[in-house]
C-alpha atoms as a PDB file:
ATOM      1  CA  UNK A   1       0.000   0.000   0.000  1.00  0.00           C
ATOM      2  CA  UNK A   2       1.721   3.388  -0.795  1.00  0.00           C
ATOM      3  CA  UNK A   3       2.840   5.373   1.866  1.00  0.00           C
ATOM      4  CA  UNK A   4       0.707   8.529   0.869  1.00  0.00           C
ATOM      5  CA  UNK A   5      -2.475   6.601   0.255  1.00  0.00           C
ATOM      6  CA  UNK A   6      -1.853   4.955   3.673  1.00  0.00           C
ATOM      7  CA  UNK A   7      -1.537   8.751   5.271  1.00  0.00           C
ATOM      8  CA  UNK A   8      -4.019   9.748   3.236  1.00  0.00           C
ATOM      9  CA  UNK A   9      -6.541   7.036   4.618  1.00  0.00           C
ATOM     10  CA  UNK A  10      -5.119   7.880   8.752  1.00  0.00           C
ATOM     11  CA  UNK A  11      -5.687  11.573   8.250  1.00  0.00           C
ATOM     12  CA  UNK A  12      -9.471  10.306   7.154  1.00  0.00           C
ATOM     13  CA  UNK A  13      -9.731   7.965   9.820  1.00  0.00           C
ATOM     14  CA  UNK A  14      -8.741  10.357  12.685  1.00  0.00           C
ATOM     15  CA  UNK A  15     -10.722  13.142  11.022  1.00  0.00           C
ATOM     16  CA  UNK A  16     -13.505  10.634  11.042  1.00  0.00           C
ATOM     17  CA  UNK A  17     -12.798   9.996  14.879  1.00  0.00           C
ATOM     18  CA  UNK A  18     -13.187  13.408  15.315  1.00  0.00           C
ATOM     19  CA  UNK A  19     -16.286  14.009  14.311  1.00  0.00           C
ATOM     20  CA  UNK A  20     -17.788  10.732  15.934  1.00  0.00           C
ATOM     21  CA  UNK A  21     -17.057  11.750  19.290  1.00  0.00           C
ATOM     22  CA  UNK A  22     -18.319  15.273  18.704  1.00  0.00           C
ATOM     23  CA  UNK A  23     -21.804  13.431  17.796  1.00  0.00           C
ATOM     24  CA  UNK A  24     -21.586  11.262  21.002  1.00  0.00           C
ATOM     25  CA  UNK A  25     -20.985  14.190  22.765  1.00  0.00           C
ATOM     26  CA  UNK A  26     -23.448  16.008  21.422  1.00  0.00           C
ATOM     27  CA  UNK A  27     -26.078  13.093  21.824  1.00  0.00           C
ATOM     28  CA  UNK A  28     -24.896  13.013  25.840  1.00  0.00           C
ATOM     29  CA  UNK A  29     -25.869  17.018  26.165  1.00  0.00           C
ATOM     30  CA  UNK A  30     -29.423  15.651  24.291  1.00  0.00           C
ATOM     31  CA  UNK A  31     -29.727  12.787  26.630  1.00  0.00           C
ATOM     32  CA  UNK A  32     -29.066  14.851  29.561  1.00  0.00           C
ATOM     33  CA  UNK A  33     -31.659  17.400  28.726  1.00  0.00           C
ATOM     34  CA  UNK A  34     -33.889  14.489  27.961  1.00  0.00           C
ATOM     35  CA  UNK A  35     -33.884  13.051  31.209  1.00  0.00           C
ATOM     36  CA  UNK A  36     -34.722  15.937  33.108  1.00  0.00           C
ATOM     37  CA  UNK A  37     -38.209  16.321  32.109  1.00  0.00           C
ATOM     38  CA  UNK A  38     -38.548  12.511  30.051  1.00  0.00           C
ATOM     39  CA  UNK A  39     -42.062  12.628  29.655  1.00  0.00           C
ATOM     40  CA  UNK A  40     -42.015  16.061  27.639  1.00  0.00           C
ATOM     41  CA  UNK A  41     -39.487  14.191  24.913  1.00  0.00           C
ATOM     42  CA  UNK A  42     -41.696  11.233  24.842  1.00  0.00           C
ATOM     43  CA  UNK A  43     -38.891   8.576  26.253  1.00  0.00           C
ATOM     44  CA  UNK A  44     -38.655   6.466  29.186  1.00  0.00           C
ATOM     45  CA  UNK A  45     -36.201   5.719  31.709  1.00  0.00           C
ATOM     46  CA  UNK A  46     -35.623   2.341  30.431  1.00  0.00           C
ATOM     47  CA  UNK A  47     -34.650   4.316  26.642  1.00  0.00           C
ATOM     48  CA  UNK A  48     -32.274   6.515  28.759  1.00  0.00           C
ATOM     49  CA  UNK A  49     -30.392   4.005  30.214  1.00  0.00           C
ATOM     50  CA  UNK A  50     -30.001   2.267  26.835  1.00  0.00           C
ATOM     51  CA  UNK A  51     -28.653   5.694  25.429  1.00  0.00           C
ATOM     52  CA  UNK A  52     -26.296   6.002  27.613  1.00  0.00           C
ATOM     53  CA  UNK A  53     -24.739   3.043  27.469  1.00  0.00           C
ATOM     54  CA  UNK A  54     -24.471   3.155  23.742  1.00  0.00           C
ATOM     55  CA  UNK A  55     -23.100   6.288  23.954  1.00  0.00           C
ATOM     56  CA  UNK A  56     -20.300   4.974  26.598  1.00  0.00           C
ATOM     57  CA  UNK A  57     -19.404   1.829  24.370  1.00  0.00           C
ATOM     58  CA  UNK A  58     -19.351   3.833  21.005  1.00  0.00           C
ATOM     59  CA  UNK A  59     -16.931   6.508  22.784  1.00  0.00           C
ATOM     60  CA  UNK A  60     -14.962   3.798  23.908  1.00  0.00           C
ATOM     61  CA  UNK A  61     -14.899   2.081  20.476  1.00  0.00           C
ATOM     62  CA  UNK A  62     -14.065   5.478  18.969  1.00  0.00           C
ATOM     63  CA  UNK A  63     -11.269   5.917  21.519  1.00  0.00           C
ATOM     64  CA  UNK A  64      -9.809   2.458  20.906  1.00  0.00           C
ATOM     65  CA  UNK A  65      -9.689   2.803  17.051  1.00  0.00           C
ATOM     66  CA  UNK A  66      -8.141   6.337  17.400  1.00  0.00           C
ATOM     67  CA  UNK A  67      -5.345   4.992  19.766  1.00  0.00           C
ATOM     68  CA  UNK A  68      -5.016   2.757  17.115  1.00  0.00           C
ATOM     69  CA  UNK A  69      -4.559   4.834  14.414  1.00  0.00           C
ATOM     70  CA  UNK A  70      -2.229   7.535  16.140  1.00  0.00           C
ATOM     71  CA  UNK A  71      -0.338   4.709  17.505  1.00  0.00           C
ATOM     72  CA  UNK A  72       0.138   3.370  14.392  1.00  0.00           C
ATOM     73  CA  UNK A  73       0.135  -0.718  15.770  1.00  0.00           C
ATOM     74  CA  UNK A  74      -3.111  -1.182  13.639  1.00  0.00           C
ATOM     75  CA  UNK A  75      -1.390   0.377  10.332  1.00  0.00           C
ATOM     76  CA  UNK A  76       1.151  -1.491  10.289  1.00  0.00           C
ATOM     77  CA  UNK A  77       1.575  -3.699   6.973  1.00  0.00           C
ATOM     78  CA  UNK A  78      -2.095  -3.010   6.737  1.00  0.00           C
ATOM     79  CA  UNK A  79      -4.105  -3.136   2.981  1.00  0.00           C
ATOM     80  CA  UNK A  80      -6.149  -0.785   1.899  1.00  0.00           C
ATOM     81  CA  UNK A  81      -9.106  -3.270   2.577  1.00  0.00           C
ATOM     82  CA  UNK A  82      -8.095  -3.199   6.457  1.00  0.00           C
ATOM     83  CA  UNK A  83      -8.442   0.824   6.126  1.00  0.00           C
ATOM     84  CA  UNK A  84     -11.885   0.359   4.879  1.00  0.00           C
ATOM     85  CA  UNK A  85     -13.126  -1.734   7.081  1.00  0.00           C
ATOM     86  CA  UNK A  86     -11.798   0.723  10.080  1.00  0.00           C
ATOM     87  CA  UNK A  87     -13.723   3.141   8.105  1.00  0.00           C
ATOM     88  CA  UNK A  88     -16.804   1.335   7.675  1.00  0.00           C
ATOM     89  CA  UNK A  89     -16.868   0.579  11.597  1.00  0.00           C
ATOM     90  CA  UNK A  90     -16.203   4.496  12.542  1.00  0.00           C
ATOM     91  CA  UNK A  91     -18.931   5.518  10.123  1.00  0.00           C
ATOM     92  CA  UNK A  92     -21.528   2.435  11.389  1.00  0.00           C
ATOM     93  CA  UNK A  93     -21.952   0.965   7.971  1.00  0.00           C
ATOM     94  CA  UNK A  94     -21.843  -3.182   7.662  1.00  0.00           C
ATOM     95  CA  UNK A  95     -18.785  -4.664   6.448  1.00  0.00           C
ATOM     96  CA  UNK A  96     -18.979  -5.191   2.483  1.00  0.00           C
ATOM     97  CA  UNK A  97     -17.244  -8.958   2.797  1.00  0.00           C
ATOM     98  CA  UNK A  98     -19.511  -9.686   6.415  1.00  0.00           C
ATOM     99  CA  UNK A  99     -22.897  -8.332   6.216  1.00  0.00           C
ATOM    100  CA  UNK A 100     -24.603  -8.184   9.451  1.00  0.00           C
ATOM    101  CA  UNK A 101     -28.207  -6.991   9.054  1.00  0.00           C
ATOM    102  CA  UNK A 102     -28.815  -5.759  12.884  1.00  0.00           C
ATOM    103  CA  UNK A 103     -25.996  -4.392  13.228  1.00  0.00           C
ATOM    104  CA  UNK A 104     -27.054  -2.199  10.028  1.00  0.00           C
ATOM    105  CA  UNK A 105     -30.439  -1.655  12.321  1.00  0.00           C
ATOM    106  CA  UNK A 106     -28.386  -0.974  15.164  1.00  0.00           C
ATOM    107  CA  UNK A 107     -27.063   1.932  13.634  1.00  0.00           C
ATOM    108  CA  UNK A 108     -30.026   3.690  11.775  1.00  0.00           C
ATOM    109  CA  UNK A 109     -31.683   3.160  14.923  1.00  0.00           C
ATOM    110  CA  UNK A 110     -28.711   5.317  16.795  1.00  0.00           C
ATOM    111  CA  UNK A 111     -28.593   7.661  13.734  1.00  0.00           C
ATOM    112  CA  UNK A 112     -32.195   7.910  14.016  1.00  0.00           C
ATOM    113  CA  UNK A 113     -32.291   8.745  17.446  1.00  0.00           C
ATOM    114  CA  UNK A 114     -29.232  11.469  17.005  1.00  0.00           C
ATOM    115  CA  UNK A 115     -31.702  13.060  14.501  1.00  0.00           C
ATOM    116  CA  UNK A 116     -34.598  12.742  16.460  1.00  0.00           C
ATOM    117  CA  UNK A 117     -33.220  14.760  20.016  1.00  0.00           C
ATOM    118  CA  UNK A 118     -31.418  17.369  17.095  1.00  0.00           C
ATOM    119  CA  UNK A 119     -34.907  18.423  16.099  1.00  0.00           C
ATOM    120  CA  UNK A 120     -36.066  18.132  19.574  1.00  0.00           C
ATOM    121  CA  UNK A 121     -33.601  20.757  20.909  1.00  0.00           C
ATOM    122  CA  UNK A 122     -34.198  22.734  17.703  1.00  0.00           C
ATOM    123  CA  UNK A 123     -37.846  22.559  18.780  1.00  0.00           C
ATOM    124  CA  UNK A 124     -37.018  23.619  22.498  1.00  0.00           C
ATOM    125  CA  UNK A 125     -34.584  26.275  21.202  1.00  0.00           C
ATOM    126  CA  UNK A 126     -37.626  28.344  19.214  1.00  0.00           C
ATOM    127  CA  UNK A 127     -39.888  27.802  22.048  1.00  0.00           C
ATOM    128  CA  UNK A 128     -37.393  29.472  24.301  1.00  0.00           C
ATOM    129  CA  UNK A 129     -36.879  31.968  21.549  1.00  0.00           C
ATOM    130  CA  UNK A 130     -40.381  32.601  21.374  1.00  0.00           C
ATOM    131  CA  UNK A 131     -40.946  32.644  25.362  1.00  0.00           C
ATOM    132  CA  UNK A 132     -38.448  35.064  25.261  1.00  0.00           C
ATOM    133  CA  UNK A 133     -40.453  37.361  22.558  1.00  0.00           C
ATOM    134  CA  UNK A 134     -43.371  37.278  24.392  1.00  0.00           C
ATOM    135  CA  UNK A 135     -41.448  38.390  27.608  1.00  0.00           C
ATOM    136  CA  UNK A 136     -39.482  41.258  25.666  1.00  0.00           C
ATOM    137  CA  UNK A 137     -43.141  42.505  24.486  1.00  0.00           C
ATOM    138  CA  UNK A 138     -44.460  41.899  27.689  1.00  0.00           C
ATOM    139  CA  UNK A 139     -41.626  43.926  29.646  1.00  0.00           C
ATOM    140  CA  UNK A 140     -41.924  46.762  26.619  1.00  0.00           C
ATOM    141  CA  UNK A 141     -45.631  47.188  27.235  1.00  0.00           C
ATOM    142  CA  UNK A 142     -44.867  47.116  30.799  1.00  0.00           C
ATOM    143  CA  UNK A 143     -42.231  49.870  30.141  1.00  0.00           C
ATOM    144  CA  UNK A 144     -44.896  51.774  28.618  1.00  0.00           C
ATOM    145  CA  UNK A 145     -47.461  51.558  30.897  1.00  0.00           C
ATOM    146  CA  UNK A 146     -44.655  52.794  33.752  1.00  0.00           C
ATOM    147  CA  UNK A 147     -43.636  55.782  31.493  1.00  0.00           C
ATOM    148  CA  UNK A 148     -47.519  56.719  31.282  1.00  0.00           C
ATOM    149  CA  UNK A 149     -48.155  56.779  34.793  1.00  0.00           C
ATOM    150  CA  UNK A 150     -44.515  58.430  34.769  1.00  0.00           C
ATOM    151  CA  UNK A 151     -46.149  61.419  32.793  1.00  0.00           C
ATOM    152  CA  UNK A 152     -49.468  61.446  34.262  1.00  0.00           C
ATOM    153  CA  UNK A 153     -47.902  61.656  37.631  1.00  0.00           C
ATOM    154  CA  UNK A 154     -45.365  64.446  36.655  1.00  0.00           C
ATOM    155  CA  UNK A 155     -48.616  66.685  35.418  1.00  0.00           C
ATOM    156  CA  UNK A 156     -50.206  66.353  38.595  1.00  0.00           C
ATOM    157  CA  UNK A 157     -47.379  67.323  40.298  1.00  0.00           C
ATOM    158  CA  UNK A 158     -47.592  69.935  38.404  1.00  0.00           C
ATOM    159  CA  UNK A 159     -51.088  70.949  38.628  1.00  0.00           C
ATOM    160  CA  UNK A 160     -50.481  70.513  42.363  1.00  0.00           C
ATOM    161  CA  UNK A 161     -47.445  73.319  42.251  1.00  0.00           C
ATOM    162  CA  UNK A 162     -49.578  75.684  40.104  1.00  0.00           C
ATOM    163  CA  UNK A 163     -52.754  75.368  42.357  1.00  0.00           C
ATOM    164  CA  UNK A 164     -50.582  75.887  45.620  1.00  0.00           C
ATOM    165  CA  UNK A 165     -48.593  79.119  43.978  1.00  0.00           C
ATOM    166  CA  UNK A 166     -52.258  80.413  43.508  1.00  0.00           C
ATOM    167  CA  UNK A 167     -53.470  79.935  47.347  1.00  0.00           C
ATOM    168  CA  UNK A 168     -50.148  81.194  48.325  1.00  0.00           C
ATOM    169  CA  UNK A 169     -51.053  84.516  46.098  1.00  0.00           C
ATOM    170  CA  UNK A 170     -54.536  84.335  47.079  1.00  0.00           C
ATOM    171  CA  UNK A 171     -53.405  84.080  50.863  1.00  0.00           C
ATOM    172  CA  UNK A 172     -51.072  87.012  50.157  1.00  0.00           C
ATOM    173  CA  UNK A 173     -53.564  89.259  48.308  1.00  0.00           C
ATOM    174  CA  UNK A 174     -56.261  88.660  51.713  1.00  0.00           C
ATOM    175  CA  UNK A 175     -53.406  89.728  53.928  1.00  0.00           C
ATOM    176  CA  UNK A 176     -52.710  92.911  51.997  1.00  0.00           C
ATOM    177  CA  UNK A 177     -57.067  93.903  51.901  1.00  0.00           C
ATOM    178  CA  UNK A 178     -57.191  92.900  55.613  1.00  0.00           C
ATOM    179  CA  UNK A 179     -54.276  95.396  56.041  1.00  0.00           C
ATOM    180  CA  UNK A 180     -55.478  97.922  54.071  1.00  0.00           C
ATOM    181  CA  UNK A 181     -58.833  98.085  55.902  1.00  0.00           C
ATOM    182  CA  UNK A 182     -57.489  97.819  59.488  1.00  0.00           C
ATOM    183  CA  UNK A 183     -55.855 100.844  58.831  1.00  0.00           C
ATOM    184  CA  UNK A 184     -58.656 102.109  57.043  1.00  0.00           C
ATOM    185  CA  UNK A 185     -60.752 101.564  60.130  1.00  0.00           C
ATOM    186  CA  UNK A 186     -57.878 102.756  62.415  1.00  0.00           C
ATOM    187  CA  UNK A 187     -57.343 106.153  60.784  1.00  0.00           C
ATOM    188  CA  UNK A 188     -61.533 106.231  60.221  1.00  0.00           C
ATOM    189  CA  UNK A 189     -62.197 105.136  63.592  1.00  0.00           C
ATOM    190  CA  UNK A 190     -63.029 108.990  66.051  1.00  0.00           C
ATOM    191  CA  UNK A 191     -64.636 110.507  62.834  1.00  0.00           C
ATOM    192  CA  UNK A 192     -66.574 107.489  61.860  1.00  0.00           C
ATOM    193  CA  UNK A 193     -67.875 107.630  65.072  1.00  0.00           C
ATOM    194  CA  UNK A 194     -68.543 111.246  65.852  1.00  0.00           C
ATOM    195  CA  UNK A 195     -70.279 110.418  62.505  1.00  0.00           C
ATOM    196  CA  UNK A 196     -72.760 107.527  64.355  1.00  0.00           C
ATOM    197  CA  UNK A 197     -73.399 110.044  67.525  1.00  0.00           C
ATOM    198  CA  UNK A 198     -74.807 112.980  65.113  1.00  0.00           C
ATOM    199  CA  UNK A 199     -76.635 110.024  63.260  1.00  0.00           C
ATOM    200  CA  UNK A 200     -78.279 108.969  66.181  1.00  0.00           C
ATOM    201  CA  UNK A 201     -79.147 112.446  67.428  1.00  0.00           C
ATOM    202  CA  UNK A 202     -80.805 113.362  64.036  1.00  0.00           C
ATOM    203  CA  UNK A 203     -82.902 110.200  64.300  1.00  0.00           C
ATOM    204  CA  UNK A 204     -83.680 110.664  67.753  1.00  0.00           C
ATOM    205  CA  UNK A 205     -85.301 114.607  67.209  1.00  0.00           C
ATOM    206  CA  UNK A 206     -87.617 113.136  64.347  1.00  0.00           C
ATOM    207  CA  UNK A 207     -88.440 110.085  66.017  1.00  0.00           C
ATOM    208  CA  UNK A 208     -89.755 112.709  68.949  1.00  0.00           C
ATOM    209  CA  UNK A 209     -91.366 115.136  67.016  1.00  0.00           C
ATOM    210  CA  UNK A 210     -93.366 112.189  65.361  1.00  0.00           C
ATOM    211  CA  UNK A 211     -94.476 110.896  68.091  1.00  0.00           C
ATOM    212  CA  UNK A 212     -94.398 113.927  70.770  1.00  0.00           C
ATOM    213  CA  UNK A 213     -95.741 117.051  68.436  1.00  0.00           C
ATOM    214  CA  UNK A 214     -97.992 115.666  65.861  1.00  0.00           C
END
């Protein structure tokens, strides 16, 4: 087997590593969201436990081929055919020379369920997203409520400054009359009533002639 068909192939097969465990990984974040709340996702305990421990054997099946590779104790003197069939087992597709039929059931089964909790977080991520619009509307019409009352407030406050400048002029303007007559009545006071005495004497002469003399 050439040498850069051979490095060729190990690049693909660690690349191929790669992207397995990033899957099982992201399949554990799905099962652990899944088995906080199991009956919203429509699963059991019994499915959980069975996810996990797939997820545990592929990882280690993933590790052990990469170790493998890296190490290079696999490789060695290897033909391409070898190199395939490390492929085929990364990838979970049945060997071409040993078809196993469950095995190939196996594996849509996982790949199904790897879909299946993708769209399910894709669901709970636009619920969330939509939770969240309703709760930014919510907190904006609250917002404007607040800066209603805000204004309404602020006129009465000022209505409430205008009316008591008023009573204070009012109160001022009453102080100034009440003045103004007290020393009205103070400088008016001996005259006003020297004024009353003749008054009274006036009335009392034609009160007695009216009655006295006619």
């Amino acid at each position: 087997m050439p040498s850069e068909e051979k490095l060729s192939l190990t690049k693909e097969l660690i690349a191929a590593c790669e992207s397995i465990e990033w899957q099982v990984d992201e399949l554990d974040k799905a099962i652990a969201v899944a088995s906080k709340d199991p009956a919203l996702y429509g699963i059991d305990e019994v499915e959980l436990d069975k996810r996990r421990k797939w997820t545990t054997n592929a990882r280690n099946q993933v590790k052990n081929v990469k170790q493998s590779v890296v190490s290079g104790q696999e490789l060695h003197g290897t033909s391409t055919s070898n190199f395939n069939g490390m492929r085929h087992e990364l990838m979970r597709l049945p060997n071409a020379h040993q078809p196993d039929q469950s095995y190939h059931y196996r594996a849509k089964d996982n790949d199904d369920f790897i879909s299946s909790e993708s769209d399910r977080q894709l669901l709970l991520i636009r619920q969330q997203d939509e939770e969240l619009d309703e709760l930014s509307a919510s907190v904006q019409r609250i917002g404007g409520v607040g800066l209603t009352i805000h204004e309404e407030l602020l006129a009465q406050e000022k209505i409430i400054d205008d009316l008591g400048m008023e009573m204070d002029s009012t109160s001022n303007r009453l102080d100034f009359v009440q003045k103004k007559v007290a020393m009205v009545m103070k400088k008016a006071s001996a005259k006003g009533q020297f004024m009353m005495i003749l008054f009274l004497l006036v009335l009392f002469i034609i009160l007695f002639v009216l009655v006295f003399l006619t």
